[in-house]
Protein backbone atom coordinates (compact mmCIF):
# COMPACT_ATOMS: atom_id res chain seq x y z
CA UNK A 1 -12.86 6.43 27.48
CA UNK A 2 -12.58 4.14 30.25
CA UNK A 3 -9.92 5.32 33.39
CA UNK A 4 -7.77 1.92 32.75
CA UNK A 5 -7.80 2.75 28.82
CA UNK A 6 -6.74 6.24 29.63
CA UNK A 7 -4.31 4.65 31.98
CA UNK A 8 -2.39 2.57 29.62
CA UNK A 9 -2.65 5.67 27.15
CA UNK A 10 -0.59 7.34 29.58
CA UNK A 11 2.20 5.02 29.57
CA UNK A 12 2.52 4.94 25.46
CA UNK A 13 6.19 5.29 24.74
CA UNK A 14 7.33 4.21 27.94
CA UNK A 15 8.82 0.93 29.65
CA UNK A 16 7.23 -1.31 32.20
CA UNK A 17 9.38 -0.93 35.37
CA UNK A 18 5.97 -0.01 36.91
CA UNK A 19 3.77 -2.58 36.23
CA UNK A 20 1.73 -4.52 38.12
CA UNK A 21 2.34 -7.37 36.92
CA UNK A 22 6.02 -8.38 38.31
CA UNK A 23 6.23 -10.79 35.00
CA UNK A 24 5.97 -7.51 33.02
CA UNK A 25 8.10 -5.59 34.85
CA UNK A 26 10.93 -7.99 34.21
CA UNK A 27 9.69 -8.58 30.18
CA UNK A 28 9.85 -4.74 30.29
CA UNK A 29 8.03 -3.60 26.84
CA UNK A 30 7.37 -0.82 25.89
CA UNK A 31 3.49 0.01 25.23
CA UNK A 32 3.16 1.00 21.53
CA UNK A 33 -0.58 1.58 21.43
CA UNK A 34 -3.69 0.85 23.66
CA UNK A 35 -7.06 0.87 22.69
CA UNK A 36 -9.81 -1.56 24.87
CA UNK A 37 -9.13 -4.51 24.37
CA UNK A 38 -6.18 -4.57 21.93
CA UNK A 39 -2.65 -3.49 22.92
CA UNK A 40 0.86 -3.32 21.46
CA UNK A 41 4.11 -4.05 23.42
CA UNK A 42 7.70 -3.52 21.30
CA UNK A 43 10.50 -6.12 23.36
CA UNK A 44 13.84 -5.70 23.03
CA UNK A 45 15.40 -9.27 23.53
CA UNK A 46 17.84 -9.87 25.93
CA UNK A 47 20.63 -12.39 26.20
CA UNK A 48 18.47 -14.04 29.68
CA UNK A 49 15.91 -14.52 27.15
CA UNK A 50 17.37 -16.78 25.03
CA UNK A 51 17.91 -20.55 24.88
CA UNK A 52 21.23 -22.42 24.15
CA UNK A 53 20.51 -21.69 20.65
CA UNK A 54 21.05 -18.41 21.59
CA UNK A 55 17.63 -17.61 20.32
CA UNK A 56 14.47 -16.06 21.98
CA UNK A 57 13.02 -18.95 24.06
CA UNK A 58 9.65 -20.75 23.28
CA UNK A 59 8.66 -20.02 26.87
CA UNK A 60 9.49 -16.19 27.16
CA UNK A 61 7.47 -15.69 23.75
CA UNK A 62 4.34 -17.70 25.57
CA UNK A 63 5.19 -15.22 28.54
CA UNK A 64 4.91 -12.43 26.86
CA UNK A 65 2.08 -13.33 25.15
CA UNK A 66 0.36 -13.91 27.82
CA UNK A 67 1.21 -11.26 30.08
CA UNK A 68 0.29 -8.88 27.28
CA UNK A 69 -3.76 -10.99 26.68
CA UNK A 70 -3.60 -10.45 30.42
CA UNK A 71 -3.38 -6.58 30.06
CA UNK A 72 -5.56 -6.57 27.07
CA UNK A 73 -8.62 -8.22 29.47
CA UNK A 74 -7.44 -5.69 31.93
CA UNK A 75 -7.73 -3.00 29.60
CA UNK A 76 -11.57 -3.54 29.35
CA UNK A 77 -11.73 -2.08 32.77
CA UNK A 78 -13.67 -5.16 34.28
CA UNK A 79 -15.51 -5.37 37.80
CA UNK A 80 -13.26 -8.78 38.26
CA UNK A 81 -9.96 -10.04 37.69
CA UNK A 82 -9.41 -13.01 34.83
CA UNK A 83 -7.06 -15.81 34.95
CA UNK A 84 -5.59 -17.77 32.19
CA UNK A 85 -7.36 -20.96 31.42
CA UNK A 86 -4.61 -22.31 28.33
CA UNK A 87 -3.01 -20.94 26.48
CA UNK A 88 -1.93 -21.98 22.41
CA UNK A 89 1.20 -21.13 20.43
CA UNK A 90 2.41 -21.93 16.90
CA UNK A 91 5.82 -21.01 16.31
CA UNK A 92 6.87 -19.39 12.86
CA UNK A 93 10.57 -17.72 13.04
CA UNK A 94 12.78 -17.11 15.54
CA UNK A 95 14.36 -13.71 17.32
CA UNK A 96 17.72 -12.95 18.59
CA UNK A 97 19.20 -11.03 21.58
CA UNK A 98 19.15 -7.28 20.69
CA UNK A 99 16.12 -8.00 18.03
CA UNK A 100 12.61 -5.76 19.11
CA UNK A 101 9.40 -7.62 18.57
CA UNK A 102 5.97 -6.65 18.53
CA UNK A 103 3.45 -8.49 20.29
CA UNK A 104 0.11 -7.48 19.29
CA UNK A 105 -2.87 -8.52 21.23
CA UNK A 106 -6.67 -8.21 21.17
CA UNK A 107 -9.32 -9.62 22.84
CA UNK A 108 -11.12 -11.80 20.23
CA UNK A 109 -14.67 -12.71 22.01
CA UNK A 110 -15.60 -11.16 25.83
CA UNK A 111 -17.83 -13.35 27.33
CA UNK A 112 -19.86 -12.89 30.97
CA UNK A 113 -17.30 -15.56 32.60
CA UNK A 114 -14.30 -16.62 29.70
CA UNK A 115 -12.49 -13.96 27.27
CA UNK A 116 -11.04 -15.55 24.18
CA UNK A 117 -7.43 -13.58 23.55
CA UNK A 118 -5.41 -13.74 20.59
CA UNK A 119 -1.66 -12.65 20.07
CA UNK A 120 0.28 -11.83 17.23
CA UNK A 121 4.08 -11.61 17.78
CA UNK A 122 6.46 -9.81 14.80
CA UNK A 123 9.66 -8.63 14.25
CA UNK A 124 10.23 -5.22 14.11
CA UNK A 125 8.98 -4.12 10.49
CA UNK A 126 6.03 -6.77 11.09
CA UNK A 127 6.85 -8.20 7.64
CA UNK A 128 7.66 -11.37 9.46
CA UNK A 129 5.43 -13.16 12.29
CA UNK A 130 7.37 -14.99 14.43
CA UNK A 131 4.62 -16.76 16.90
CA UNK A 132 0.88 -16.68 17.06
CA UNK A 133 -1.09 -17.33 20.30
CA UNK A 134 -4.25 -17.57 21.88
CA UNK A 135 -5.84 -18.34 25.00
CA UNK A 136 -9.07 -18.41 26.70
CA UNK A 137 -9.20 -16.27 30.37
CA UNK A 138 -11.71 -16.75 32.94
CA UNK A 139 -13.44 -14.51 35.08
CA UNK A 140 -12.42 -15.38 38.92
CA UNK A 141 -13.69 -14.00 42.44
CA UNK A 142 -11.21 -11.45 43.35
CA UNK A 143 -13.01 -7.98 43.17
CA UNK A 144 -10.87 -5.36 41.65
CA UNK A 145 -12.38 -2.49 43.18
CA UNK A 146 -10.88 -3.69 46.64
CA UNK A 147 -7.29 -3.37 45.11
């Protein structure tokens, strides 16, 4: 098992107030399950998250999925950090505040310099998918054995 892997199995069951990723820490899932290269994140929606519809906004559910393909390419324990080239959504069904999805993630193709990421979003049962993402990541310079 790789130390990142064993990492993120650490923090199963717990939120995301330590993250490194700021975007996370203000998402704030909690990790459901981490294997390399596929993770689970449950999100409890809240009200800042919604639109005037007073439903979970098209841009928080591209946010979190791609802050959680983000940790699913960092969960492969790479030599170099990977940045999002685009990023795709279909939208199915929407969430409410106080509703917990499921984002479900998994890195679909790892290539030498671009990862193709997919990411499945639910509701809480995951009888229902509410969005469906994917995005292509590319290798960049920074060295992540400096951090």
């Amino acid at each position: 098992m790789n130390k990142v892997i064993a990492f993120f199995k650490s923090k199963i069951g717990k939120d995301s107030k330590d993250s490194i990723s700021p975007l996370m820490q203000w998402l704030n899932p909690t990790l459901i399950s981490a294997e390399e290269g596929k993770l689970e994140f449950a999100h409890t929606i809240r009200k800042e998250m919604t639109n005037p519809l007073n439903i979970l906004h098209g841009g928080i559910t591209a946010s979190i999925m791609d802050d959680a393909m983000g940790a699913a390419v960092y969960s492969l324990n790479n030599t170099h950090a990977y940045t999002t080239v685009n990023l795709s959504v279909d939208y199915f069904k929407s969430a409410k505040a106080g509703d917990t999805i499921i984002a479900q993630t998994n890195i679909v193709k790892k290539g030498n310099q671009i990862m193709n990421a997919e990411c499945l979003v639910w509701n809480s049962d995951k009888t229902s998918l509410i969005a469906k993402g994917h995005s292509n990541l590319i290798k960049t310079k920074m060295d992540l054995s400096q951090s």
